[in-house]
N, C-alpha and C. Protein backbone atom coordinates (compact mmCIF):
# COMPACT_ATOMS: atom_id res chain seq x y z
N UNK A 1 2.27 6.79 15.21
CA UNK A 1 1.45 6.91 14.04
C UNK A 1 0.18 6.09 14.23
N UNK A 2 -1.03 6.65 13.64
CA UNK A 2 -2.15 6.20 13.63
C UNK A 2 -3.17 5.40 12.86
N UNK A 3 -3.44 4.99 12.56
CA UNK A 3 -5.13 5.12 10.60
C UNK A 3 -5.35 5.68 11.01
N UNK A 4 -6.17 6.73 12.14
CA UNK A 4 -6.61 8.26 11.96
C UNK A 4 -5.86 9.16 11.69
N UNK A 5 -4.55 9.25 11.71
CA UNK A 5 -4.15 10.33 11.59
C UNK A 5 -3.99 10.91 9.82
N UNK A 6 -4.36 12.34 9.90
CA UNK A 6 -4.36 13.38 9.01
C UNK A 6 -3.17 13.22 7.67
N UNK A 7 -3.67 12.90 6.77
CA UNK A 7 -1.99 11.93 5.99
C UNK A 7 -1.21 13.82 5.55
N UNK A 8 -1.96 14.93 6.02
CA UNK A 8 -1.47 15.90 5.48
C UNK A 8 -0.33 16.59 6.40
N UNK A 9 -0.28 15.93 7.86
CA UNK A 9 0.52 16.03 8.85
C UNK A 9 1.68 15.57 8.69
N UNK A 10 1.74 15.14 7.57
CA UNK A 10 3.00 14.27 7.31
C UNK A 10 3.65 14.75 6.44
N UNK A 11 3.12 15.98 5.41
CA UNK A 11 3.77 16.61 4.61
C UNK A 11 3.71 18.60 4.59
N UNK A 12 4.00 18.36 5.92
CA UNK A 12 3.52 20.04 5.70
C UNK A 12 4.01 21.39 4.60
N UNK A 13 4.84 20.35 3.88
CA UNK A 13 5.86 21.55 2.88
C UNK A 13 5.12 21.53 1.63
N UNK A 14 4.32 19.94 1.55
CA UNK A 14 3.68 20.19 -0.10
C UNK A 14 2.25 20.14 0.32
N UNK A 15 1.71 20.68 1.31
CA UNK A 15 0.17 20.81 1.36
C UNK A 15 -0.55 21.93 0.22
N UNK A 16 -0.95 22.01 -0.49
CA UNK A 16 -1.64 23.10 -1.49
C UNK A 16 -1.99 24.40 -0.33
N UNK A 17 -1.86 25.34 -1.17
CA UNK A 17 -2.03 26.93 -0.28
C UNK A 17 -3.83 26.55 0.36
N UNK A 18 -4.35 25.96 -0.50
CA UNK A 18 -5.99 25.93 0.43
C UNK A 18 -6.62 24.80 -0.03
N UNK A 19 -6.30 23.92 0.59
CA UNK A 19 -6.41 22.18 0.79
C UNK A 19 -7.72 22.11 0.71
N UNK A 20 -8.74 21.45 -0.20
CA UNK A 20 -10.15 21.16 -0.33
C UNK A 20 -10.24 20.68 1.39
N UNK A 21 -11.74 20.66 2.34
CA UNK A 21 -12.35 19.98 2.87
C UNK A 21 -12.09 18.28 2.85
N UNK A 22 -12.08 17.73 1.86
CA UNK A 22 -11.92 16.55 1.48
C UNK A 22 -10.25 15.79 2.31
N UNK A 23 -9.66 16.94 1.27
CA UNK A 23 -8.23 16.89 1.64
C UNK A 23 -7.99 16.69 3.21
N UNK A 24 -8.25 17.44 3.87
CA UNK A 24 -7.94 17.92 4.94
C UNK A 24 -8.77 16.90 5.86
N UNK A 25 -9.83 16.13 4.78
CA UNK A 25 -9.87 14.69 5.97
C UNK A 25 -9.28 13.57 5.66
N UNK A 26 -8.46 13.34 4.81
CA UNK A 26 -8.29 12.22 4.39
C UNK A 26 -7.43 11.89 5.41
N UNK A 27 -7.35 10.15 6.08
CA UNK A 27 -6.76 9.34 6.96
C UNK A 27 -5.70 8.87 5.86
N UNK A 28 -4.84 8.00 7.00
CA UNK A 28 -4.12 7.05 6.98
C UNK A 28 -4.79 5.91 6.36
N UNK A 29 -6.24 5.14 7.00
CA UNK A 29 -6.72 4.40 6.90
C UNK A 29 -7.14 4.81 5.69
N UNK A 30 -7.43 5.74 4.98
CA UNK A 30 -8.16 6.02 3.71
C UNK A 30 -7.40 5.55 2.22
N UNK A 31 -5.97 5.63 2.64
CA UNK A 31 -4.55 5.36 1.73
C UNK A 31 -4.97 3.21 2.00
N UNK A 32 -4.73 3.23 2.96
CA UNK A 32 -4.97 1.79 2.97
C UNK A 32 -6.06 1.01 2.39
N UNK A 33 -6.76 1.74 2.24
CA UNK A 33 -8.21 0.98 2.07
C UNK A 33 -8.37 1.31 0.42
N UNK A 34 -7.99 2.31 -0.24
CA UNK A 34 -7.77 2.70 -1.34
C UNK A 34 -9.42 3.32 -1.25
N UNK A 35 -9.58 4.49 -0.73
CA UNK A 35 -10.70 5.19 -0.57
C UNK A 35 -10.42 6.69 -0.09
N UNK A 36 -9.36 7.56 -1.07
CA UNK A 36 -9.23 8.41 -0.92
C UNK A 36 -10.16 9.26 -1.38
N UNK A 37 -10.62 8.98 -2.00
CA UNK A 37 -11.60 9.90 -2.23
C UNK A 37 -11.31 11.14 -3.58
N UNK A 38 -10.22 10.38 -4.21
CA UNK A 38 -9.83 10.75 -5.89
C UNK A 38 -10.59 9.88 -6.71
N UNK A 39 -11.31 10.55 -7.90
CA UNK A 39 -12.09 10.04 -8.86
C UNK A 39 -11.14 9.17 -9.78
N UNK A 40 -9.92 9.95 -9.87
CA UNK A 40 -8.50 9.49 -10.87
C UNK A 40 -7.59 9.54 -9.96
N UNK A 41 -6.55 8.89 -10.69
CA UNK A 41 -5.00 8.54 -10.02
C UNK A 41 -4.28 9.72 -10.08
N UNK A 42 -3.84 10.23 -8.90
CA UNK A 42 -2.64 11.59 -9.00
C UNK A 42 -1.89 11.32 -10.46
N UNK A 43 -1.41 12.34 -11.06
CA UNK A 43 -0.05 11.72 -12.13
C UNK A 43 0.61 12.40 -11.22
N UNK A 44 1.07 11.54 -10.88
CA UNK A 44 2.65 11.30 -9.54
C UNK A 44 4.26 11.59 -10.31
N UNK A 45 4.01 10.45 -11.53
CA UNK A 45 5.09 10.35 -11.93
C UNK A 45 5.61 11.30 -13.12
N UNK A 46 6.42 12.15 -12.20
CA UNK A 46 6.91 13.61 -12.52
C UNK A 46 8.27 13.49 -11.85
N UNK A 47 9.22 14.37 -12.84
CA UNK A 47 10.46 14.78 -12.28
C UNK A 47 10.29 16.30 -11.72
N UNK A 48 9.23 17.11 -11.98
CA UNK A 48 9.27 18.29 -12.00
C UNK A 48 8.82 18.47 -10.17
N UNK A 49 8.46 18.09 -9.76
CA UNK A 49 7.80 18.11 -8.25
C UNK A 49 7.51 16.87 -7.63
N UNK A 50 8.25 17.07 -6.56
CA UNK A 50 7.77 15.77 -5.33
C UNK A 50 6.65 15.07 -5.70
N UNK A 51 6.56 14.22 -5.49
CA UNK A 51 5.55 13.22 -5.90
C UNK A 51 4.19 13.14 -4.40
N UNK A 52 4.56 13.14 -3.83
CA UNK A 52 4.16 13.86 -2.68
C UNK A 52 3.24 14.85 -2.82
N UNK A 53 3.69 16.46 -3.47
CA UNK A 53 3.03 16.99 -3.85
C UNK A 53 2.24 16.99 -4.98
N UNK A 54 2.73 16.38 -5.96
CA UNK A 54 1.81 15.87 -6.84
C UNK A 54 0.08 15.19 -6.70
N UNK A 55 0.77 14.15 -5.89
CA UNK A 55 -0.82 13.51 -5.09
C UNK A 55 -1.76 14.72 -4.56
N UNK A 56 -1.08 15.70 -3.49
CA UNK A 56 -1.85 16.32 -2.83
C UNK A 56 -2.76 17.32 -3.11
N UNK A 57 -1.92 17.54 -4.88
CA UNK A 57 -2.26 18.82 -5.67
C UNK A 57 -3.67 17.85 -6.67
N UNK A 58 -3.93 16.69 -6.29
CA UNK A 58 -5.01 16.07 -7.56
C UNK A 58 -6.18 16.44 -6.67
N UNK A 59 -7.34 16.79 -7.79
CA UNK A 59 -8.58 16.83 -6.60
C UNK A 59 -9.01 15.88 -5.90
N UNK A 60 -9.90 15.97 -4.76
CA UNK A 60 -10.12 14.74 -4.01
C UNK A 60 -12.14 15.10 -3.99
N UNK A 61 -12.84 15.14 -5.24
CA UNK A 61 -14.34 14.96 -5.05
C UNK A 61 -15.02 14.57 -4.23
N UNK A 62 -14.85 13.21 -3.50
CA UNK A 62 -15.89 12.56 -2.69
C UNK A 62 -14.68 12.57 -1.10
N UNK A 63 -16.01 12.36 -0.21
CA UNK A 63 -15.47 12.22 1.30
C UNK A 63 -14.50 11.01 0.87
N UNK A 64 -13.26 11.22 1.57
CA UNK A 64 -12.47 9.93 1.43
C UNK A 64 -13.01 8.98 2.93
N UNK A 65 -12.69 7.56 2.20
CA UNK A 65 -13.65 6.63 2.73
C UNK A 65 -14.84 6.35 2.37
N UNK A 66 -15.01 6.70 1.29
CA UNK A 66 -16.64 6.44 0.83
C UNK A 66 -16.59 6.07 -0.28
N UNK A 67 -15.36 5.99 -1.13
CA UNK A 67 -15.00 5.66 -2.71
C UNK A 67 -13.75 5.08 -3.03
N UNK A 68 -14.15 3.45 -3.39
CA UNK A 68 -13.17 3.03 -3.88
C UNK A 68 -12.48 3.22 -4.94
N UNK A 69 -11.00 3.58 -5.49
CA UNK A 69 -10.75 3.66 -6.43
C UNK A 69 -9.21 2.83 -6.30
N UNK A 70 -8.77 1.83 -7.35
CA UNK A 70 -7.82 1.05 -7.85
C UNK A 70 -6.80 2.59 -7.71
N UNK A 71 -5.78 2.75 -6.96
CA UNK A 71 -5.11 4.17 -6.32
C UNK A 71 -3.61 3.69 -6.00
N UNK A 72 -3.03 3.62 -6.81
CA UNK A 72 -1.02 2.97 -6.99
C UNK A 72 -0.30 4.41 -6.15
N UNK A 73 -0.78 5.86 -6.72
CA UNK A 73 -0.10 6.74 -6.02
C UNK A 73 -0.91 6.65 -4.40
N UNK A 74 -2.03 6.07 -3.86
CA UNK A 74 -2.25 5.90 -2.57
C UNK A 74 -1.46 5.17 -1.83
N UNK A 75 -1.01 4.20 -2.35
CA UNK A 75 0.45 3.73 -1.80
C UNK A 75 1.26 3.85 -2.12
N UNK A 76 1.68 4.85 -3.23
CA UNK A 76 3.26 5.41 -2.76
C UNK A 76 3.13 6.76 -1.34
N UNK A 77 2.48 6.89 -1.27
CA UNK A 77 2.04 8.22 0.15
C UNK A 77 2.30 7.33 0.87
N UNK A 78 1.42 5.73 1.67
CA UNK A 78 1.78 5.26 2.47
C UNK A 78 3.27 4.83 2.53
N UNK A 79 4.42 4.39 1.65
CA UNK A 79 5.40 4.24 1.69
C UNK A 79 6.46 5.66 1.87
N UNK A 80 5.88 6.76 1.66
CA UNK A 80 6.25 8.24 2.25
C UNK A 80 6.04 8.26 3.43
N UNK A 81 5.31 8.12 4.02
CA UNK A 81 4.56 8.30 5.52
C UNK A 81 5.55 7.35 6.42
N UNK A 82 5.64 6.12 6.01
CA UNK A 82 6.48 5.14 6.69
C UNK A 82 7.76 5.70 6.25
N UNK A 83 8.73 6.30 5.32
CA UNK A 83 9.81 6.84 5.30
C UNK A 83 9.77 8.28 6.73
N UNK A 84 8.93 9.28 6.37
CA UNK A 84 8.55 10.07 7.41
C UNK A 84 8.78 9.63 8.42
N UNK A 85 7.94 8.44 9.13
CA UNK A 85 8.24 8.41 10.65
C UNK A 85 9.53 7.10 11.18
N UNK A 86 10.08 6.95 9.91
CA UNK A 86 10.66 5.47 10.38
C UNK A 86 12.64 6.05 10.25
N UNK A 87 12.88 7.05 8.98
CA UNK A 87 13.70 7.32 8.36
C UNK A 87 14.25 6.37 7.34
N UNK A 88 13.71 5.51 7.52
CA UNK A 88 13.84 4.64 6.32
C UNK A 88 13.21 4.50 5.40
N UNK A 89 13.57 4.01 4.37
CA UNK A 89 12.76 3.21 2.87
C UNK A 89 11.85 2.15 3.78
N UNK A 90 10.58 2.00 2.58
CA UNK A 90 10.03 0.92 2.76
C UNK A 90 10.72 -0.23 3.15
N UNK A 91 11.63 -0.30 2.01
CA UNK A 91 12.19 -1.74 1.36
C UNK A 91 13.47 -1.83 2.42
N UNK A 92 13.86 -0.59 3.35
CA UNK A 92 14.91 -1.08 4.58
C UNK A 92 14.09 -1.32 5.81
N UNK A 93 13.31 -0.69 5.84
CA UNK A 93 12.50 -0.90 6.99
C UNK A 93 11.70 -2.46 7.22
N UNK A 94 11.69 -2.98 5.86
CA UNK A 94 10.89 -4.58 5.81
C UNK A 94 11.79 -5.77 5.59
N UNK A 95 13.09 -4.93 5.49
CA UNK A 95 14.22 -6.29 5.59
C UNK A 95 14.77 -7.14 6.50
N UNK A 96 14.91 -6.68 7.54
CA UNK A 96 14.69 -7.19 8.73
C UNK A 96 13.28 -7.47 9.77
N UNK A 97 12.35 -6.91 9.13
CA UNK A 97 10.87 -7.50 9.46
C UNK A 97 10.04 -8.91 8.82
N UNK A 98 10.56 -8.52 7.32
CA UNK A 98 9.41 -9.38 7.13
C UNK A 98 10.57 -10.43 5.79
N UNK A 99 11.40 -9.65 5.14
CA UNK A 99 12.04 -9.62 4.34
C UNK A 99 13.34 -11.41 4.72
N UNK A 100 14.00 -11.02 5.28
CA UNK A 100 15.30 -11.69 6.30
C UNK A 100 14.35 -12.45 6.50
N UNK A 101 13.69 -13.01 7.21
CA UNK A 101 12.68 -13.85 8.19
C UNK A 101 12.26 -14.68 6.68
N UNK A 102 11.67 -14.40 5.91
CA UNK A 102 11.17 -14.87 4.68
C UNK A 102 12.27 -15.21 3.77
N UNK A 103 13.58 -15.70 4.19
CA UNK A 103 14.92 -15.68 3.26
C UNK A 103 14.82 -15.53 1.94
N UNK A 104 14.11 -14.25 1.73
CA UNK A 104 14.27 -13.45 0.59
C UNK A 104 15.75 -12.49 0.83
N UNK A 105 16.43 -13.23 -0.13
CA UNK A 105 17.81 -12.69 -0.38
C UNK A 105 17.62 -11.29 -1.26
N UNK A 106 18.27 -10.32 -1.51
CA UNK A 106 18.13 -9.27 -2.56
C UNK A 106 17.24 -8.33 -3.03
N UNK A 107 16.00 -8.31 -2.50
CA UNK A 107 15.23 -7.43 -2.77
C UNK A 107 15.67 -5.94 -3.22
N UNK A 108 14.94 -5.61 -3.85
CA UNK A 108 15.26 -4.31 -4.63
C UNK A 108 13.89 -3.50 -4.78
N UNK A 109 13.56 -1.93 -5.26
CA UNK A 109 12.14 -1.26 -4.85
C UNK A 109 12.26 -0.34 -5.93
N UNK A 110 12.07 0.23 -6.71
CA UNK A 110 12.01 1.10 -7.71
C UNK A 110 11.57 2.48 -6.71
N UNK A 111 12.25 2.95 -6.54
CA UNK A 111 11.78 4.25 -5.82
C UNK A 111 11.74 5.77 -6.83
N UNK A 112 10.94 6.79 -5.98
CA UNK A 112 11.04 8.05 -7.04
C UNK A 112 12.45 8.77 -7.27
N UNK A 113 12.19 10.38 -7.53
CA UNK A 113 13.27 10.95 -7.45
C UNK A 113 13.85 10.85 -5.87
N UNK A 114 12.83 11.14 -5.58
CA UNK A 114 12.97 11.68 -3.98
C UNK A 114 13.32 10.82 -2.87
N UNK A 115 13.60 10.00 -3.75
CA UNK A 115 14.41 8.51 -3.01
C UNK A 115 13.29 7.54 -2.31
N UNK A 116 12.13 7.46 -2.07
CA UNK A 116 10.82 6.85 -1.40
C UNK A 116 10.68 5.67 -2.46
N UNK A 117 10.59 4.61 -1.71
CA UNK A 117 10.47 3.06 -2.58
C UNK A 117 8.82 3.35 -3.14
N UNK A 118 8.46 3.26 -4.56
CA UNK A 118 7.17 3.10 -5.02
C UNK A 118 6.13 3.06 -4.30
N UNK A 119 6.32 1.39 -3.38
CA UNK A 119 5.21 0.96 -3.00
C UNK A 119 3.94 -0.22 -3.54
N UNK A 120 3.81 0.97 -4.42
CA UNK A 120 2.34 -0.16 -5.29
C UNK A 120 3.15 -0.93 -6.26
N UNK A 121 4.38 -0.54 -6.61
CA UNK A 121 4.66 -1.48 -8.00
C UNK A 121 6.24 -1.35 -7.95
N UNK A 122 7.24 -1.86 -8.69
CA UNK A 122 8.72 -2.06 -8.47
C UNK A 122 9.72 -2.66 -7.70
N UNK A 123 8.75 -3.96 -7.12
CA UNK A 123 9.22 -4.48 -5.99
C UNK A 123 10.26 -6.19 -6.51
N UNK A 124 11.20 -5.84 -6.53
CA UNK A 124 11.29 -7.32 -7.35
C UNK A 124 11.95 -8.29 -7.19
N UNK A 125 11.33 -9.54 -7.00
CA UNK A 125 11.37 -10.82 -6.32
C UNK A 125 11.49 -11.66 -6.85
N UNK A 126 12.25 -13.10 -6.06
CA UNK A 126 12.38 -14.61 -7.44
C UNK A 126 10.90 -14.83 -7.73
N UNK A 127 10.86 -15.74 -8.22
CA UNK A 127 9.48 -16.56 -7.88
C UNK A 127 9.27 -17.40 -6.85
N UNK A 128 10.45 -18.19 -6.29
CA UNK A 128 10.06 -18.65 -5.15
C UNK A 128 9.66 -17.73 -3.81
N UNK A 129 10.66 -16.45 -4.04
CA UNK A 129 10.07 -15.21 -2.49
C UNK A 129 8.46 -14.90 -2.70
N UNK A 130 8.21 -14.88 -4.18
CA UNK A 130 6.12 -14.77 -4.06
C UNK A 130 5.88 -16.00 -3.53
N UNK A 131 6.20 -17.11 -3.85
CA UNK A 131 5.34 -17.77 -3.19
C UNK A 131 5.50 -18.20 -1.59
N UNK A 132 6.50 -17.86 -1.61
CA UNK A 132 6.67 -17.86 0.23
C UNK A 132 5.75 -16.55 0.66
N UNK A 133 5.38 -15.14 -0.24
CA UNK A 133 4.36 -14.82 0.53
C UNK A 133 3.32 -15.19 0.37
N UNK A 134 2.75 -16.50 -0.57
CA UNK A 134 1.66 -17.24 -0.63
C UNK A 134 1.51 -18.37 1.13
N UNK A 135 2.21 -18.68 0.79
CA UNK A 135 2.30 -19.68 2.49
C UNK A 135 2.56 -18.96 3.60
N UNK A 136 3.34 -17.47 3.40
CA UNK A 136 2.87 -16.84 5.08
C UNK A 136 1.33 -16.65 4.87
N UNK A 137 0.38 -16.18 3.51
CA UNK A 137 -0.54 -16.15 3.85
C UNK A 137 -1.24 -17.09 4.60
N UNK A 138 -1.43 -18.02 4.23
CA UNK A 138 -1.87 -19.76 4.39
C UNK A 138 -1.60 -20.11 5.60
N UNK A 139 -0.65 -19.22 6.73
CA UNK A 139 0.11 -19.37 7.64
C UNK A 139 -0.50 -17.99 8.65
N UNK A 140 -1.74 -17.45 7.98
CA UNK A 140 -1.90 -16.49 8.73
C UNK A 140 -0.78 -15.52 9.17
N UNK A 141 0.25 -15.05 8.84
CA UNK A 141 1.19 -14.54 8.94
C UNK A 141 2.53 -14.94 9.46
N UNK A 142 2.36 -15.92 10.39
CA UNK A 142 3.12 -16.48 11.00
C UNK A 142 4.42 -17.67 10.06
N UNK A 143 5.44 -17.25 10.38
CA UNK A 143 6.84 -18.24 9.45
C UNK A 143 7.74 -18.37 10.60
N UNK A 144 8.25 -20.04 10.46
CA UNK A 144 8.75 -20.70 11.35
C UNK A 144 8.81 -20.47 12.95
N UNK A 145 7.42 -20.10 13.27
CA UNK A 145 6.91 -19.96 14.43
C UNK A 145 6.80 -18.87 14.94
N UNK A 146 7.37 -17.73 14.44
CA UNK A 146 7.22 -16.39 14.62
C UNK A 146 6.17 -15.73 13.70
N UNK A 147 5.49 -15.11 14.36
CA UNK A 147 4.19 -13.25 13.81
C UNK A 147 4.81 -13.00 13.52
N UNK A 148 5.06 -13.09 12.08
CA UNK A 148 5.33 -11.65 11.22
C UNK A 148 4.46 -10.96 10.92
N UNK A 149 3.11 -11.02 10.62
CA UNK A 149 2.08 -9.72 10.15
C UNK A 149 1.05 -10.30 11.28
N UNK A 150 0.61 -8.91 11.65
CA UNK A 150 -0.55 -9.55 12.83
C UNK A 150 -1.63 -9.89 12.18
N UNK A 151 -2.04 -11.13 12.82
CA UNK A 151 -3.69 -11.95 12.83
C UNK A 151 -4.61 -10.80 12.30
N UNK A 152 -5.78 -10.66 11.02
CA UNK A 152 -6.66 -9.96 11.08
C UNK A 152 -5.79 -9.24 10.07
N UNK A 153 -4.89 -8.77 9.93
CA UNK A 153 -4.66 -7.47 9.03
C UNK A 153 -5.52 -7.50 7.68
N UNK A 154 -5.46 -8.90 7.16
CA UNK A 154 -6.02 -8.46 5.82
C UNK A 154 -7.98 -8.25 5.38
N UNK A 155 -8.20 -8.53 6.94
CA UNK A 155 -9.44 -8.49 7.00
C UNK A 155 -10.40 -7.27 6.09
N UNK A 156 -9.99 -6.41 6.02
CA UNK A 156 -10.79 -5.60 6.28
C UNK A 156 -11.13 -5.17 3.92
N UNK A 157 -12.81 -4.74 4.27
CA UNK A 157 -12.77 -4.85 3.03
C UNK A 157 -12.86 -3.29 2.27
N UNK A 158 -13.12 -2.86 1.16
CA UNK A 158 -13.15 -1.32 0.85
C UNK A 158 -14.29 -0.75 1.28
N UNK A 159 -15.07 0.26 0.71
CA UNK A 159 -15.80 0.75 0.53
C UNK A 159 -17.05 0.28 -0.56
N UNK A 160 -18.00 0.64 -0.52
CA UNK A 160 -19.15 0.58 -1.60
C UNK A 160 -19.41 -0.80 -1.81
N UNK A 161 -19.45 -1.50 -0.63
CA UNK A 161 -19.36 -2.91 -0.93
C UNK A 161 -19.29 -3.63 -1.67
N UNK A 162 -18.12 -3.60 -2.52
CA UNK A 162 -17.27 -4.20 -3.81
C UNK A 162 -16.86 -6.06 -2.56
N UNK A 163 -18.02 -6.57 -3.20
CA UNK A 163 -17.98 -8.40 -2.41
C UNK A 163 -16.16 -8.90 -3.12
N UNK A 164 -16.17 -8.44 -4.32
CA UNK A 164 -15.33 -8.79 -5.43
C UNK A 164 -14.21 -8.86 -5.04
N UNK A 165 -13.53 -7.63 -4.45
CA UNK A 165 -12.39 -7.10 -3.79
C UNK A 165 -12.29 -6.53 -2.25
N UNK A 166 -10.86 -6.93 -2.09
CA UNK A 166 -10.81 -6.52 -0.84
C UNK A 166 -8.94 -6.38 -0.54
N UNK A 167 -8.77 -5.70 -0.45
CA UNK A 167 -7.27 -5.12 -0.15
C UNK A 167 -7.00 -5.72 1.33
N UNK A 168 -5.61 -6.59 1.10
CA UNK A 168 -5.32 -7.24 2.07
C UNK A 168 -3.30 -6.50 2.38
N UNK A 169 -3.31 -6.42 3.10
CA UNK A 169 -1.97 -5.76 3.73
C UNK A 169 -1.26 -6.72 4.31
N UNK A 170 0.03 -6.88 3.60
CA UNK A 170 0.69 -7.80 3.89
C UNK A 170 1.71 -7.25 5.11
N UNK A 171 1.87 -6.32 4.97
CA UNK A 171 2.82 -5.49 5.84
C UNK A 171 2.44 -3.98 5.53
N UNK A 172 2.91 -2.89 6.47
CA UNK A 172 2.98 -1.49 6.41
C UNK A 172 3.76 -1.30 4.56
N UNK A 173 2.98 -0.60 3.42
CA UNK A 173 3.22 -0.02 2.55
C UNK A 173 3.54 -1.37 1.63
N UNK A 174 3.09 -2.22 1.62
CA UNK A 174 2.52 -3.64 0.78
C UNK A 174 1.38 -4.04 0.58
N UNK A 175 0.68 -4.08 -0.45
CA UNK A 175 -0.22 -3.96 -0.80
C UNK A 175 -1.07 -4.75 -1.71
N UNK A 176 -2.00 -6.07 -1.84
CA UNK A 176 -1.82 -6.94 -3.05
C UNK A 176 -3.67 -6.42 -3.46
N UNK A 177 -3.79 -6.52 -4.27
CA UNK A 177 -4.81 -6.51 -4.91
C UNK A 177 -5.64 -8.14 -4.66
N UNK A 178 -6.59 -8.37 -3.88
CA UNK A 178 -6.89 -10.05 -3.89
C UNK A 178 -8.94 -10.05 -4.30
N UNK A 179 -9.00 -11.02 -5.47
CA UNK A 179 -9.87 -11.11 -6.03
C UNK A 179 -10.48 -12.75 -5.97
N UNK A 180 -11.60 -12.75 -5.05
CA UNK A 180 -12.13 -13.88 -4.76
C UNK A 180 -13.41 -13.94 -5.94
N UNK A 181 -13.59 -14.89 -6.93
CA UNK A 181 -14.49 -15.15 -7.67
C UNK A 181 -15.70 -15.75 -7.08
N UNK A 182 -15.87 -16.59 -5.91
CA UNK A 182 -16.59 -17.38 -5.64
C UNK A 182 -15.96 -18.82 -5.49
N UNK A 183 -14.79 -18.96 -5.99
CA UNK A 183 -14.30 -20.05 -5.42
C UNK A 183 -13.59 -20.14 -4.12
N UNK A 184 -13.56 -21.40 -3.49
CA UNK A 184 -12.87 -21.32 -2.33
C UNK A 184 -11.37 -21.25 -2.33
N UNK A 185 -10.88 -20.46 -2.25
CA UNK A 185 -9.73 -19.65 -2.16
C UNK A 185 -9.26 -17.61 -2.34
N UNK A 186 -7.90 -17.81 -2.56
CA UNK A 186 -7.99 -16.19 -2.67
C UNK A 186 -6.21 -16.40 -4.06
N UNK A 187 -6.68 -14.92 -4.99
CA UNK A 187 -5.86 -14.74 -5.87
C UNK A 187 -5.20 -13.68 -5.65
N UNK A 188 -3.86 -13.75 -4.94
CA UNK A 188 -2.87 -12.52 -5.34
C UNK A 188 -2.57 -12.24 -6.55
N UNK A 189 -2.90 -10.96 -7.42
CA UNK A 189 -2.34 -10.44 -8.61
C UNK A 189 -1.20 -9.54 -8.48
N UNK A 190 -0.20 -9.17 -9.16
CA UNK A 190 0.78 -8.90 -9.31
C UNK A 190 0.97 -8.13 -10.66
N UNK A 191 1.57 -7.53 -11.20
CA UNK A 191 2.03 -6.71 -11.96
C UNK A 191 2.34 -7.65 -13.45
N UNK A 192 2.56 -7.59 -14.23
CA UNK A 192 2.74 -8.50 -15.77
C UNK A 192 2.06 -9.56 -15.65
N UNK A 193 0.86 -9.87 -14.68
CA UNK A 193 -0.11 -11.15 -14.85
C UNK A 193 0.69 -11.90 -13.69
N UNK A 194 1.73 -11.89 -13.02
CA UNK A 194 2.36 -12.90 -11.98
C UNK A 194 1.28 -13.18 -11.17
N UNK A 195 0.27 -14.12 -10.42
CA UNK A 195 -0.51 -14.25 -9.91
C UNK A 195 -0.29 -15.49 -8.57
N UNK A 196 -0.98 -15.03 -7.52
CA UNK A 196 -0.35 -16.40 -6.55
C UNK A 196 -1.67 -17.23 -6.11
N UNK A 197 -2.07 -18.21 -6.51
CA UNK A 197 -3.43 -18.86 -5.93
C UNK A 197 -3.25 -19.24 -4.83
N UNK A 198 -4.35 -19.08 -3.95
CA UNK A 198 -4.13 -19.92 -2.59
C UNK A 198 -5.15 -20.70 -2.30
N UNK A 199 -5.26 -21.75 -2.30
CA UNK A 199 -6.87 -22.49 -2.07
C UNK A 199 -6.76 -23.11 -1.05
């Protein structure tokens, strides 16, 4: 698997009968970066059809990669994609990666019908497992002497040069929202206001 590769290669059963231009470029890297190139958020959350297809069926207006948009169903696709090539859930596939290593006991993932862990949201942790992913940050990825997330991952910033934000990847199909004001540090936000400062 690639960031270039075609995120529509990955679902050939729910591709729409005639996939916009747009569609048909959207990356890997485009899901990550939250620059698909949807004006609005798929409504994903449906019992009536794959969620999967749901996303694929929302329009996609602008070249993806050229438009940031705040995109929760962009990472539930990446947590599809990693089920796709891994056969696992997110949330099995990171238990022995990043999960175990971080003696986060119990983790749990709110997944769809279709059995695929969320991704962007349902992930749920003590309070002490957030802040242990506050100090692998602080740690550059690295916990008790072992790489767990490679050097650089969270580097990279969106589109439309939003200084404000910048999507940092904690792992494959993890995802934090981090908002630097101008002070020296960085703010993980979280879902009901849970927030992790790191200065």
């Amino acid at each position: 698997m690639s960031l270039d590769d075609e995120v529509l290669k990955f679902f050939p059963d729910d591709v729409p009968a005639e996939p916009s231009p747009n569609l048909k470029a959207m990356r890997v890297r485009d899901l990550l970066r939250m620059a698909t190139g949807n004006q609005t958020e798929a409504p994903i959350l449906t019992q009536d059809e794959p969620w999967t297809r749901a996303f694929l069926a929302h329009p996609v207006p602008f070249k993806p990669g050229t438009h940031f948009l705040y995109n929760s169903p962009a990472t539930y696709m990446l947590s599809a994609i990693v089920q796709k090539v891994t056969g696992m859930t997110v949330l099995d596939y990171l238990k022995p990666r990043l999960f175990e290593p971080l003696g986060i006991d119990n983790p749990s993932w709110v997944a769809s019908p279709q059995g695929i862990s969320a991704g962007a949201y349902g992930l749920s942790l003590r309070t002490e497992d957030i802040a242990r992913f506050g100090q692998l940050y602080l740690q550059k990825g690295k916990w008790k002497g072992k790489q767990l997330v490679p050097v650089g991952v969270d580097r990279k910033r969106p589109p439309q040069g939003r200084p404000q934000m910048a999507l940092r990847q904690i792992a494959i199909g993890i995802r934090d929202t981090v908002i630097n004001s101008g002070v020296p540090g960085t703010t993980l936000i979280g879902a009901t206001g849970l927030s992790v400062s790191i200065a």
